[in-house]
Each structure stands twice: as structure tokens, then as C-alpha cells.
Protein backbone atom coordinates (compact mmCIF):
# COMPACT_ATOMS: atom_id res chain seq x y z
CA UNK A 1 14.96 -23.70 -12.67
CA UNK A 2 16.75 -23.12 -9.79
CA UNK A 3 14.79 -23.69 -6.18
CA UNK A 4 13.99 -20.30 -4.43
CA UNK A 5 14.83 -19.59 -0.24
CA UNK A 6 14.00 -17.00 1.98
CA UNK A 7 17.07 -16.36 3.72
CA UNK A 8 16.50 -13.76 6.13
CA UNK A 9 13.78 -10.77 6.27
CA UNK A 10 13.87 -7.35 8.36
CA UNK A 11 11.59 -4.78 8.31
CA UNK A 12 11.33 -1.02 10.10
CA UNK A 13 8.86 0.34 12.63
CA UNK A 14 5.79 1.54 10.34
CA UNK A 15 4.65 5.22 10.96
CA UNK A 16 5.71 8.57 10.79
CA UNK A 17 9.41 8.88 10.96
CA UNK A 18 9.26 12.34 9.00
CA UNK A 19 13.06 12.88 9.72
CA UNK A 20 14.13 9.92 8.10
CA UNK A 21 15.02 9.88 4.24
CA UNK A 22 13.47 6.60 2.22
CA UNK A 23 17.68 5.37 1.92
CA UNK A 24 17.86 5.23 5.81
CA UNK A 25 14.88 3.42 6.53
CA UNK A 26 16.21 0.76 3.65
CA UNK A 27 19.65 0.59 5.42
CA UNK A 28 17.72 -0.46 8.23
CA UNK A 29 15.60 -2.94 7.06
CA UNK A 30 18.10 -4.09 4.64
CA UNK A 31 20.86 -4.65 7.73
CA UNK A 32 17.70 -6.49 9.63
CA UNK A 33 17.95 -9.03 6.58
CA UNK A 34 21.19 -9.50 6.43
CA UNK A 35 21.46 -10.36 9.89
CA UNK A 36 18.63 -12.46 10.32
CA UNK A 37 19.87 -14.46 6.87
CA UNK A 38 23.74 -14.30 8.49
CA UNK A 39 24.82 -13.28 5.05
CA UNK A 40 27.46 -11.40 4.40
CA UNK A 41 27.08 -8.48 2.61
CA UNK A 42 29.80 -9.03 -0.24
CA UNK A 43 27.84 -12.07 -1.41
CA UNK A 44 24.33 -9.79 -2.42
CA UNK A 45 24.76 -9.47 -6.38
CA UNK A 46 21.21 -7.53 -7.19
CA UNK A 47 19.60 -5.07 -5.00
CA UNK A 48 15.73 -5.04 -6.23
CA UNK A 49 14.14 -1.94 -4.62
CA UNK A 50 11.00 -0.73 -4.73
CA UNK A 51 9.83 2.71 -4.10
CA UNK A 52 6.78 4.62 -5.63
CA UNK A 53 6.48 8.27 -4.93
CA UNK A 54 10.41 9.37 -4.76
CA UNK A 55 10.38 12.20 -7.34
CA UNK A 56 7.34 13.50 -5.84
CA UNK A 57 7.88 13.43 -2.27
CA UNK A 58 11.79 13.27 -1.77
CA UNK A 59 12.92 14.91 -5.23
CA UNK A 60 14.55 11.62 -5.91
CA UNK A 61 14.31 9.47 -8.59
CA UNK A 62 16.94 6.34 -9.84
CA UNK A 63 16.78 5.33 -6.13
CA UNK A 64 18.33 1.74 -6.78
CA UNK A 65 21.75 2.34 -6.33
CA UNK A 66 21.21 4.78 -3.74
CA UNK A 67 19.50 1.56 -1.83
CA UNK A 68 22.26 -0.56 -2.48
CA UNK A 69 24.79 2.02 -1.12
CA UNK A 70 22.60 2.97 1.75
CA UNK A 71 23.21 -0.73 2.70
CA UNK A 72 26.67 -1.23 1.93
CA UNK A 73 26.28 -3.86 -1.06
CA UNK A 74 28.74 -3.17 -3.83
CA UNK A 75 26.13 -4.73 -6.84
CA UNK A 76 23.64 -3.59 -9.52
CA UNK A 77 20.14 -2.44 -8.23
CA UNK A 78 17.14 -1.44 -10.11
CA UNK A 79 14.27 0.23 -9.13
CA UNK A 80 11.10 -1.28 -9.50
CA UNK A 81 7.69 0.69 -9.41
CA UNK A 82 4.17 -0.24 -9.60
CA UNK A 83 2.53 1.93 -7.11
CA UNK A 84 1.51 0.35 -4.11
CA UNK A 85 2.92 -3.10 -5.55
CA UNK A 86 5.97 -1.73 -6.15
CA UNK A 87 8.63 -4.02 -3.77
CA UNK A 88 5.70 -6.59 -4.58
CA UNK A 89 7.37 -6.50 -7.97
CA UNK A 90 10.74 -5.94 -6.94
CA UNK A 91 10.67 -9.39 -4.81
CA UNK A 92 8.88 -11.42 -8.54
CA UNK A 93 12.16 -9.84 -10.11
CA UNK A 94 14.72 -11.18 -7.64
CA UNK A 95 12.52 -14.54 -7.30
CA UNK A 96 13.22 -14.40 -11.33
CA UNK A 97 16.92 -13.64 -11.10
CA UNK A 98 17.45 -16.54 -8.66
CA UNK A 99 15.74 -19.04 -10.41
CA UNK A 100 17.13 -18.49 -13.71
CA UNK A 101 20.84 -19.15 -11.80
CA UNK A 102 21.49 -15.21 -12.49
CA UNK A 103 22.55 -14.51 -9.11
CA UNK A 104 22.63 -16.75 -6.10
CA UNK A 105 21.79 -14.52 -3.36
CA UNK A 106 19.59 -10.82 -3.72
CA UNK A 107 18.22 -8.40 -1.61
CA UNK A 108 14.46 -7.34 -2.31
CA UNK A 109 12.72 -4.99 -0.81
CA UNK A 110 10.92 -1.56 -0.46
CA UNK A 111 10.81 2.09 1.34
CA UNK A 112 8.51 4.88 1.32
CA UNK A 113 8.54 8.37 3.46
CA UNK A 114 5.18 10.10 3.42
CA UNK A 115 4.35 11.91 6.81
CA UNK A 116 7.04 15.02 6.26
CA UNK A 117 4.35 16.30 3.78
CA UNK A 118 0.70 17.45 5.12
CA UNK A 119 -2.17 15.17 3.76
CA UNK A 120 -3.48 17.11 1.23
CA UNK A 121 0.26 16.58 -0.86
CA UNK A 122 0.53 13.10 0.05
CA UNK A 123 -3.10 12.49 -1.26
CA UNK A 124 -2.22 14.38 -4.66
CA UNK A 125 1.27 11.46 -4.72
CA UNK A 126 -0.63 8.71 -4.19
CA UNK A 127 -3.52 9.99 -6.47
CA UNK A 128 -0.68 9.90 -9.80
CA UNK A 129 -0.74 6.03 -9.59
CA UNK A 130 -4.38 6.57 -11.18
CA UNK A 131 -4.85 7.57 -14.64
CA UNK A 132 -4.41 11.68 -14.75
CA UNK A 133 -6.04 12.18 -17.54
CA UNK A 134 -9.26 10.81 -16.91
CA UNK A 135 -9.56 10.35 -12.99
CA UNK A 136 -6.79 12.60 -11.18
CA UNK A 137 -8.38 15.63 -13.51
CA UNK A 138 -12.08 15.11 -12.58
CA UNK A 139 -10.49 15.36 -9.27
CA UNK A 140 -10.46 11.47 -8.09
CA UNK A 141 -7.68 10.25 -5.11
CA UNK A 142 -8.08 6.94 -4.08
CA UNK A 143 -10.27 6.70 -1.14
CA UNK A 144 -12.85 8.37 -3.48
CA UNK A 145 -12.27 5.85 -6.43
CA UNK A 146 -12.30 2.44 -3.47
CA UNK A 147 -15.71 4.01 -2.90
CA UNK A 148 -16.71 3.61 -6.11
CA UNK A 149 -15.62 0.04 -6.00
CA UNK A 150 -17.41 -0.41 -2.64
CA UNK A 151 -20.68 0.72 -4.17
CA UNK A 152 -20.44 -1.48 -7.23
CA UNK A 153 -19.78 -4.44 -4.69
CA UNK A 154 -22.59 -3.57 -2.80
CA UNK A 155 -25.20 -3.08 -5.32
CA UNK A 156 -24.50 -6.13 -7.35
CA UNK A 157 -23.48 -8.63 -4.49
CA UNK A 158 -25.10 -6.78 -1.49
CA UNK A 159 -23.15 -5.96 1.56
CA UNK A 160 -23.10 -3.25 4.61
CA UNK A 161 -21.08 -0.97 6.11
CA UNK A 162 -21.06 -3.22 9.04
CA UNK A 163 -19.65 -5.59 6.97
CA UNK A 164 -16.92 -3.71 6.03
CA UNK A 165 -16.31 -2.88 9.57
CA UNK A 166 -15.35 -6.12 10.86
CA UNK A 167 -12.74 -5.81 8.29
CA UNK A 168 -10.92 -3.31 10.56
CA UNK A 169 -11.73 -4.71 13.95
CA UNK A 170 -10.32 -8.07 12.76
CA UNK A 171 -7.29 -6.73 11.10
CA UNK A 172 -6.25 -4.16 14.08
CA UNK A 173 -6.70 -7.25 16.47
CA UNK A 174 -4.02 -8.44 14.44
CA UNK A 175 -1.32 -5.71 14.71
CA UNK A 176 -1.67 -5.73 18.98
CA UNK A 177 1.82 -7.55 19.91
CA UNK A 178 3.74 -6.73 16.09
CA UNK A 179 6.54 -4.83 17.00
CA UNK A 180 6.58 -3.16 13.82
CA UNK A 181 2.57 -2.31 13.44
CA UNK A 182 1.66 0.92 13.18
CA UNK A 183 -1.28 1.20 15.18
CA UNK A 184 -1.08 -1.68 18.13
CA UNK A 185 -4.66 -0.57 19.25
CA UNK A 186 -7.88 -2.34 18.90
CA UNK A 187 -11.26 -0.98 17.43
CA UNK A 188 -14.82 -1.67 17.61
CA UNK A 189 -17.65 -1.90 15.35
CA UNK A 190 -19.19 0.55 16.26
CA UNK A 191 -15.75 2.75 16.59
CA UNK A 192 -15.64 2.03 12.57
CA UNK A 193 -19.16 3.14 11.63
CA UNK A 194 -19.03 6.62 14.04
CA UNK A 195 -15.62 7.41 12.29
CA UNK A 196 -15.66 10.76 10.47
CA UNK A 197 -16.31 10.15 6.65
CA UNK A 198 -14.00 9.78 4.45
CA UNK A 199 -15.81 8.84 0.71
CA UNK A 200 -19.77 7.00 1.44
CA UNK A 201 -19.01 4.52 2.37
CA UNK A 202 -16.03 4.22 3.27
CA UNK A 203 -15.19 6.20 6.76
CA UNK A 204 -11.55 7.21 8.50
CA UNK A 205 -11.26 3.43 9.62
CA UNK A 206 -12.08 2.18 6.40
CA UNK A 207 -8.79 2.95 5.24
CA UNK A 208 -5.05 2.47 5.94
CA UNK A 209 -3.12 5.48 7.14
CA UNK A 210 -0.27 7.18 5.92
CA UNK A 211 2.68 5.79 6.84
CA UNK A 212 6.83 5.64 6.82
CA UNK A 213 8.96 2.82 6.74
CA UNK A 214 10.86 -0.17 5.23
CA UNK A 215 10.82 -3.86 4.37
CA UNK A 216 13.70 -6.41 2.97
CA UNK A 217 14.06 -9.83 2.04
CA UNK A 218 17.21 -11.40 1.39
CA UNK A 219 16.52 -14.69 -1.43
CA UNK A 220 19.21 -17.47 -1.90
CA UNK A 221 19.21 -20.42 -4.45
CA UNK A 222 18.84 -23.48 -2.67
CA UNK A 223 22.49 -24.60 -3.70
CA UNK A 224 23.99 -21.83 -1.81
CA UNK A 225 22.03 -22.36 1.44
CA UNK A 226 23.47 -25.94 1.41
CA UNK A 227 26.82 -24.60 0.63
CA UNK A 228 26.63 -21.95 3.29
CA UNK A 229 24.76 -23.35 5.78
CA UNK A 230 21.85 -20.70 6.18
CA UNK A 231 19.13 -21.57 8.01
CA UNK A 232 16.27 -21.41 5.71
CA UNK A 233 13.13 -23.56 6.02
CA UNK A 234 10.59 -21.10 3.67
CA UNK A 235 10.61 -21.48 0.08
CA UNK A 236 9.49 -19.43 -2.64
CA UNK A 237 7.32 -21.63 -4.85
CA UNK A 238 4.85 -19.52 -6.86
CA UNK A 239 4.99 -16.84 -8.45
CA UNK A 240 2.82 -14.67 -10.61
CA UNK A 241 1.92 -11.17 -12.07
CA UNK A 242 -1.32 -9.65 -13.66
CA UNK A 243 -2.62 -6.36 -15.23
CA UNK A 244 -5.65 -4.38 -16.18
CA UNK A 245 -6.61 -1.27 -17.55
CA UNK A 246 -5.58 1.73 -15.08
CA UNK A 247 -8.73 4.16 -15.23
CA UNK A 248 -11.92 2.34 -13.59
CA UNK A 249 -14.19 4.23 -16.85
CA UNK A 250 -12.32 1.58 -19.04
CA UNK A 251 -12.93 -1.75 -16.74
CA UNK A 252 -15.78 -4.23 -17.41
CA UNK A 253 -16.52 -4.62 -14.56
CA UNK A 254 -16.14 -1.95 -10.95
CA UNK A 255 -16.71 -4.99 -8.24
CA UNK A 256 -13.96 -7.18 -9.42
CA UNK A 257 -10.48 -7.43 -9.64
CA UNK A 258 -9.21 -9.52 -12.61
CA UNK A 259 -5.23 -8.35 -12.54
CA UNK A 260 -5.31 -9.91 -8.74
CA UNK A 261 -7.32 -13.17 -10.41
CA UNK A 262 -4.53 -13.67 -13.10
CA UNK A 263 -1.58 -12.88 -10.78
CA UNK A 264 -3.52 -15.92 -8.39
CA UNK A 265 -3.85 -18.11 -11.29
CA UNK A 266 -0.31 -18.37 -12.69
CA UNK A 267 1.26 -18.44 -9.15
CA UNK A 268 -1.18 -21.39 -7.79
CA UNK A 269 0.30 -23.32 -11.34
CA UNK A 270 4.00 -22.03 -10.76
CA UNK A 271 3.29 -23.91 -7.07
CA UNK A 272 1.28 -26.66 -7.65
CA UNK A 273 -0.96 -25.89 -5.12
CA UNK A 274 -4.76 -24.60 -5.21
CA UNK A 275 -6.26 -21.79 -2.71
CA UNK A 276 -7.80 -24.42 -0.90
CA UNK A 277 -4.11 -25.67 0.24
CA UNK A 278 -3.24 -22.18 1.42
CA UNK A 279 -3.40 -21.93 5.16
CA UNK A 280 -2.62 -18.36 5.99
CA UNK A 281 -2.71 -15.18 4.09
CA UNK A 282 -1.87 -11.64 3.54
CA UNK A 283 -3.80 -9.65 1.30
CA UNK A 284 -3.58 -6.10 0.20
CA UNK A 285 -6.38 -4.18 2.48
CA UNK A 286 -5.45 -0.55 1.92
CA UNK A 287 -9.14 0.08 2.40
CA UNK A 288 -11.76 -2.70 4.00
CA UNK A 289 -13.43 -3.25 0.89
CA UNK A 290 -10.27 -3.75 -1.35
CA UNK A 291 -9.61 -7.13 1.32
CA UNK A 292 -12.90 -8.02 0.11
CA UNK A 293 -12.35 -8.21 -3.54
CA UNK A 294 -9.22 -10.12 -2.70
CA UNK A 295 -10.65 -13.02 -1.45
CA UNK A 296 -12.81 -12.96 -4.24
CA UNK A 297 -10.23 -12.60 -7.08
CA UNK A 298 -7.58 -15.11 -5.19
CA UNK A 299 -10.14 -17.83 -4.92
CA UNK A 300 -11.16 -17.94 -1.77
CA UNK A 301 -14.96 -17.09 -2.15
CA UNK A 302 -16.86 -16.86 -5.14
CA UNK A 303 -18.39 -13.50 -6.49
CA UNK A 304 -20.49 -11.54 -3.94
CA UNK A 305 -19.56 -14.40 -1.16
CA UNK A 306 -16.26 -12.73 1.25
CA UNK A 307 -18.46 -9.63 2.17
CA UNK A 308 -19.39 -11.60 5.20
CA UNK A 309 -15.96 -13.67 5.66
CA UNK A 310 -14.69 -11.22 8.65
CA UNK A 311 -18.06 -10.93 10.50
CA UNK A 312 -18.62 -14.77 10.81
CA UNK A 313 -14.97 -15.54 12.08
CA UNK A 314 -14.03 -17.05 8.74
CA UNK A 315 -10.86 -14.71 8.28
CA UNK A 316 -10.08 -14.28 11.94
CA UNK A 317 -6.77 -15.38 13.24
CA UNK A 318 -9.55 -18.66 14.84
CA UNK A 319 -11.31 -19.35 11.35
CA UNK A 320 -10.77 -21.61 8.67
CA UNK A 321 -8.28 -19.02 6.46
CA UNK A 322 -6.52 -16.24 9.15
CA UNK A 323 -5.86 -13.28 7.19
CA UNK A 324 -3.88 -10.58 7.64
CA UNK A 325 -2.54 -11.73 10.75
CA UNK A 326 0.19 -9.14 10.50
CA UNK A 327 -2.52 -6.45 11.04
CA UNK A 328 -2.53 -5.69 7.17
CA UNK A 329 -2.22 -2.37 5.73
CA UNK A 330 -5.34 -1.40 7.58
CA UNK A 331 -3.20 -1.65 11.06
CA UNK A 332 0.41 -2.60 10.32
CA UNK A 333 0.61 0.99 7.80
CA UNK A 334 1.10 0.76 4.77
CA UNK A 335 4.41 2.31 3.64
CA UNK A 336 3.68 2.31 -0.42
CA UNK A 337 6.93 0.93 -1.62
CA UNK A 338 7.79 -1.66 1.50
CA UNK A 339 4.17 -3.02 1.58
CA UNK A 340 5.50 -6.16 -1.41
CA UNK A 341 8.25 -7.18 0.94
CA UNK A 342 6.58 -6.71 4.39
CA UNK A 343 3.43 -9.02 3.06
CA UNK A 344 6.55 -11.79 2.68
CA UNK A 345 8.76 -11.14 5.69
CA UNK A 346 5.36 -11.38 7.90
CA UNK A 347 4.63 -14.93 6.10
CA UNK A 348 7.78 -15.87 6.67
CA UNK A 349 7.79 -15.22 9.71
CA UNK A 350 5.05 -16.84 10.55
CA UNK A 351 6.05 -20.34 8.43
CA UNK A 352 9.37 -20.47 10.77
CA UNK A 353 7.15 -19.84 13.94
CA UNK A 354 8.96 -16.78 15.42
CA UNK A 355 5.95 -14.33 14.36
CA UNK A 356 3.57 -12.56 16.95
CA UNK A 357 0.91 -14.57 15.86
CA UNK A 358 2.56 -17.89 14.96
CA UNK A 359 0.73 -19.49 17.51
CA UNK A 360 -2.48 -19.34 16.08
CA UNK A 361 -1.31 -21.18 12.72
CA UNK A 362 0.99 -23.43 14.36
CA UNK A 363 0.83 -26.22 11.66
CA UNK A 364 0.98 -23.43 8.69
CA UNK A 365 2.69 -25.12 5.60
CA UNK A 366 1.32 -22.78 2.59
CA UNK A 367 1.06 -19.24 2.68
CA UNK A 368 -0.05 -16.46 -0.05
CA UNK A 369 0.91 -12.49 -0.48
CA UNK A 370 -1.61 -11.10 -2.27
CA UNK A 371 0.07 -7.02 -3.47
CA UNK A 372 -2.01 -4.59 -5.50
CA UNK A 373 -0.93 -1.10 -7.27
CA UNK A 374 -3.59 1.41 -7.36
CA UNK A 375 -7.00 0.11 -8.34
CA UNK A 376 -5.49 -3.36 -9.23
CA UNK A 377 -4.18 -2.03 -12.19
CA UNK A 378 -1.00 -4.09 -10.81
CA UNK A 379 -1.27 -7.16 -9.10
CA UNK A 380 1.73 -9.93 -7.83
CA UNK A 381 1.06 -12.87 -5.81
CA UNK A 382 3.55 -15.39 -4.63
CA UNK A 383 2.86 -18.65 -2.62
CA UNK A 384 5.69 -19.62 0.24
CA UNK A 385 5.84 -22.56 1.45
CA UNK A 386 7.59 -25.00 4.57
CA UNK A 387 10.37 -26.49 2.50
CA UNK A 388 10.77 -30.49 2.93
């Protein structure tokens, strides 16, 4: 098995770019990557790209070579898609490539336009990465179905709104200073509870907002960063991928998420590592409660025991595991196919010391992405760490 680097990373402004197609954001974060790797473009062979909603929003579908092109890489490219952890997947499938001495350098990453459509048609996308049949029918979207989880949570483990609420205050303290954060503004408490409702319990700044943009990472073996001397000190060193069954009627259990528990499982043995080596993390918080279940599922706290994590400092960028320190979906925006690949160019970022918050985990070896699709019906995790 061939040892995994993160060679360079770029990412887009997050927001609503409506005059932007999904190929021009990629370009963009794409030609971010390369740079910041200083690899050339004629040594990419694999272009993983992920992108969810392309048919429905943008009328295109087999986007991957369209990626590749967009950034002027003459190679194969696939696209990957598994709803919101769509790039998530993309980067396990170049980590793959790399390792197994298939290519030596590729370019992962994501892109996703949303805000040219009015809400009511981007709800309806987003709501096909739930089971049609039986949920998108009855009339379910996803803020309605994450309320359903919240409930479940809060009547087997207990739990508040309040709770849930310093969730968003913690993770929109995050974004202030990231350049490429969506909403670089900070929130109260009590702005979170006097939102307008969106589904009880969950209100407006519950969830993560609709957003535009891009995210790349550009992965070389080990071998060729000695050859080439790249400059690149973060390592890929877990990896892992779990599943469950897409409509929440046909789940055992509503305030748990078992894909994100087996995804956490196979990367901490792919590592070597165990959550309690983990020093910094970015979990998939595309409503309050869903960061919640995270912590839960990735180890972190037992059943019933992260509902308070945010409120007593535990997750802050101060406490004992800083989460989200990016600003999170919640904050940063959550562009559906880039979110994968932003969760890893943030770590990274943070692991080499040049990220907005870098001061606050200054002696940050081990970090996790935690990336969900839909419900959790998809889940990838990957651990990075400070290579020796």
C-alpha cells in the first residue's frame, strides 16, 4: 500500500454565485489546488468529482470529464455521487487509486450550484436523495425528516432546543475570519430559538443554508512528493465508508446513525488511531442536531451524552475536541457536492497551520472528516494526520 499526501487544497467562496455554472466554480477550486500543491497540471491522471443534483438543477449529468476539462487536465474522471457525501466519496476513491500505485497524483473534489433556482425547487433536489417512494411521496424534504431525528434524540436521550442552539452559535463563531465562509456573522442563543420555524424543532438557524460553490484536493503518493519536492506535511491515513437503509420507516433505530459508526470504525483501524487521539474535527452539521448524532456515532460521546457537548465548551474552538472550526455546514454553506473535499482542505489547513483558526489547535497532529449523504444513508470518514 502505497502512503497517501495531501498535496495542495483550494476551495471557492461559499454562497450564492447564481451566474456561475458547477464546471466554473471547479476550475476555480481545482486551479486553487494546483497551485497551492505547485503541481503541474499534465501530471493529474484521475479527476474524482463529485456533484449531486446536476441533472436536476443544471440539466447536466456525466459531469466528470466536463470537470477535468473545466480545469485543463487531459485524464479520466468519474463522477461520484452520494448526495451530500458525494466529493466525500470522490476523495475515498482517489485515496484508493493512490494507494493501490494506480495513479501517483489525482485531483478530488466537488461543486454544486443551487441559488439560480427559488427554494421551493432546490428543496424538491435535495429532497430525491431520500427514498421517493416512501418519504418524498408522503411529502418529506429534509429539514422535516432531521426533525424527526431530533425528536427521537430527544425523547429517548433528552435534550432542548437550547441545546441545539449552541450548536449554531459555536459553529458561526467559527466561520468569522474564513475567507471562504458563507455567513462570517455571529449569532446568539437566543437569535436561534426566536428564528422563524422551520420543522419543531428545528428553526431557520437550525439548519445550513443553501449554498454555491467548490472544493479540491490534489493527493500524491508519497514517492512522488520525494521525487518532486512538494511540500506536503498532511497525510491521509484512514479511511472508511458505511451504509444504511435510505428511508428512516426501515431503520432500527431514528436517534442514531450506524452508517457514520461503521465508516468511524474501519477508518480509526485503517489509521491506527482511536477517537480519543483525534484532536480536531469536522463533522457533517447540515442541521444542529445531525452534529449531535455525529459525535455520538464517531465515538466521541456515548448514546444520549453530546447533546450538551456545545453548551459546556466541550466542542468550542477552547474545549477538549474543537469542532467544526471551519464554521461547518451550519456557517461555512454547505455546497452539496464540495462539502467531502472542503471538510479535508479545512483540516488540512489547519494541520499545516495556515488556517483562520490554526491558532487555537496549535499542536494538532490527528484530525477527522466526518461526511454524511442524506439521512446517513451514506457515510465516509477519513483521519489526516502530521506526517513524521
Amino acid at each position: 500500500m502505497h502512503p497517501v499526501r495531501v498535496a495542495g487544497v483550494g476551495s471557492t467562496q461559499f454562497g450564492k454565485q447564481p451566474e456561475r455554472a458547477s464546471r466554473d466554480l471547479f476550475a476555480e477550486a481545482g486551479a486553487g489546488a494546483l497551485a497551492d500543491a505547485g503541481v503541474p497540471n499534465a501530471d493529474v491522471e484521475f479527476v474524482a468529482y463529485g456533484n449531486f443534483a446536476g441533472e436536476a438543477v443544471e440539466g447536466q449529468g456525466h459531469a466528470g470529464p466536463l470537470a477535468a476539462d473545466a480545469l485543463g487536465v487531459d485524464a479520466p474522471a468519474t463522477r461520484y455521487e452520494a448526495a451530500c457525501a458525494s466529493s466525500g466519496v470522490a476523495f475515498r476513491e482517489a485515496v484508493r487509486a493512490v494507494r493501490a500505485g494506480d495513479a501517483d497524483v489525482v485531483v478530488a473534489g466537488g461543486a454544486e450550484r443551487l441559488s439560480h433556482l427559488d427554494t421551493a425547487h432546490t428543496t424538491e433536489a435535495l429532497a430525491s436523495a431520500a427514498d421517493e417512494l416512501w418519504e418524498g411521496r408522503a411529502g418529506a424534504t429534509f429539514p422535516g425528516v432531521y426533525a424527526l431525528m431530533a425528536d427521537a434524540y430527544f425523547g429517548e436521550y433528552g435534550g432542548t432546543r437550547e441545546d441545539l442552539a449552541h450548536v449554531a452559535v459555536k459553529n458561526h463563531a467559527n466561520a468569522m475570519g474564513n475567507p471562504h465562509a458563507q455567513f462570517q456573522r455571529e449569532v446568539t442563543v437566543a437569535d436561534v430559538l426566536d428564528a422563524p420555524p422551520v420543522a419543531d424543532p428545528l428553526g431557520l438557524l437550525d439548519a445550513c443554508p443553501i449554498t454555491d460553490g467548490a472544493s479540491a484536493v490534489v493527493l500524491a503518493s508519497e514517492a512522488y512528493v520525494a521525487d518532486h519536492d512538494v511540500e506536503a506535511p498532511v497525510a491521509v491515513t484512514g479511511s472508511g465508508q458505511g451504509g444504511d437503509r435510505l428511508a428512516l420507516a426501515d431503520r432500527t433505530h431514528l436517534a442514531r446513525t450506524p452508517a457514520a459508526g461503521a465508516a468511524a470504525e474501519a477508518a480509526y483501524a485503517d489509521a491506527g488511531v482511536t477517537p480519543a487521539d483525534v484532536d480536531v474535527a469536522e463533522v457533517h452539521d447540515c442541521f444542529t442536531i445531525a452534529e449531535v448524532l455525529a459525535l455520538e456515532a464517531l465515538g466521541f460521546y456515548g448514546h444520549g451524552d453530546a447533546i450538551g457537548a456545545a453548551r459546556a465548551g466541550e466542542t468550542t474552538r477552547d474545549g477538549r475536541l474543537p469542532v467544526n472550526l471551519s464554521g461547518g455546514l451550519k456557517a461555512k454553506g454547505h455546497p452539496v457536492g464540495a462539502t467531502g473535499t472542503s471538510q479535508i482542505a479545512e483540516l488540512t489547513k489547519l494541520l499545516r497551520g495556515d488556517h483562520h483558526n490554526a491558532d487555537t489547535v496549535p499542536d494538532a497532529d490527528v484530525a477527522l472528516a466526518h461526511n454524511a449523504g442524506g439521512t446517513v444513508a451514506s457515510a465516509v470518514v477519513h483521519v489526516l494526520e502530521v506526517a513524521e
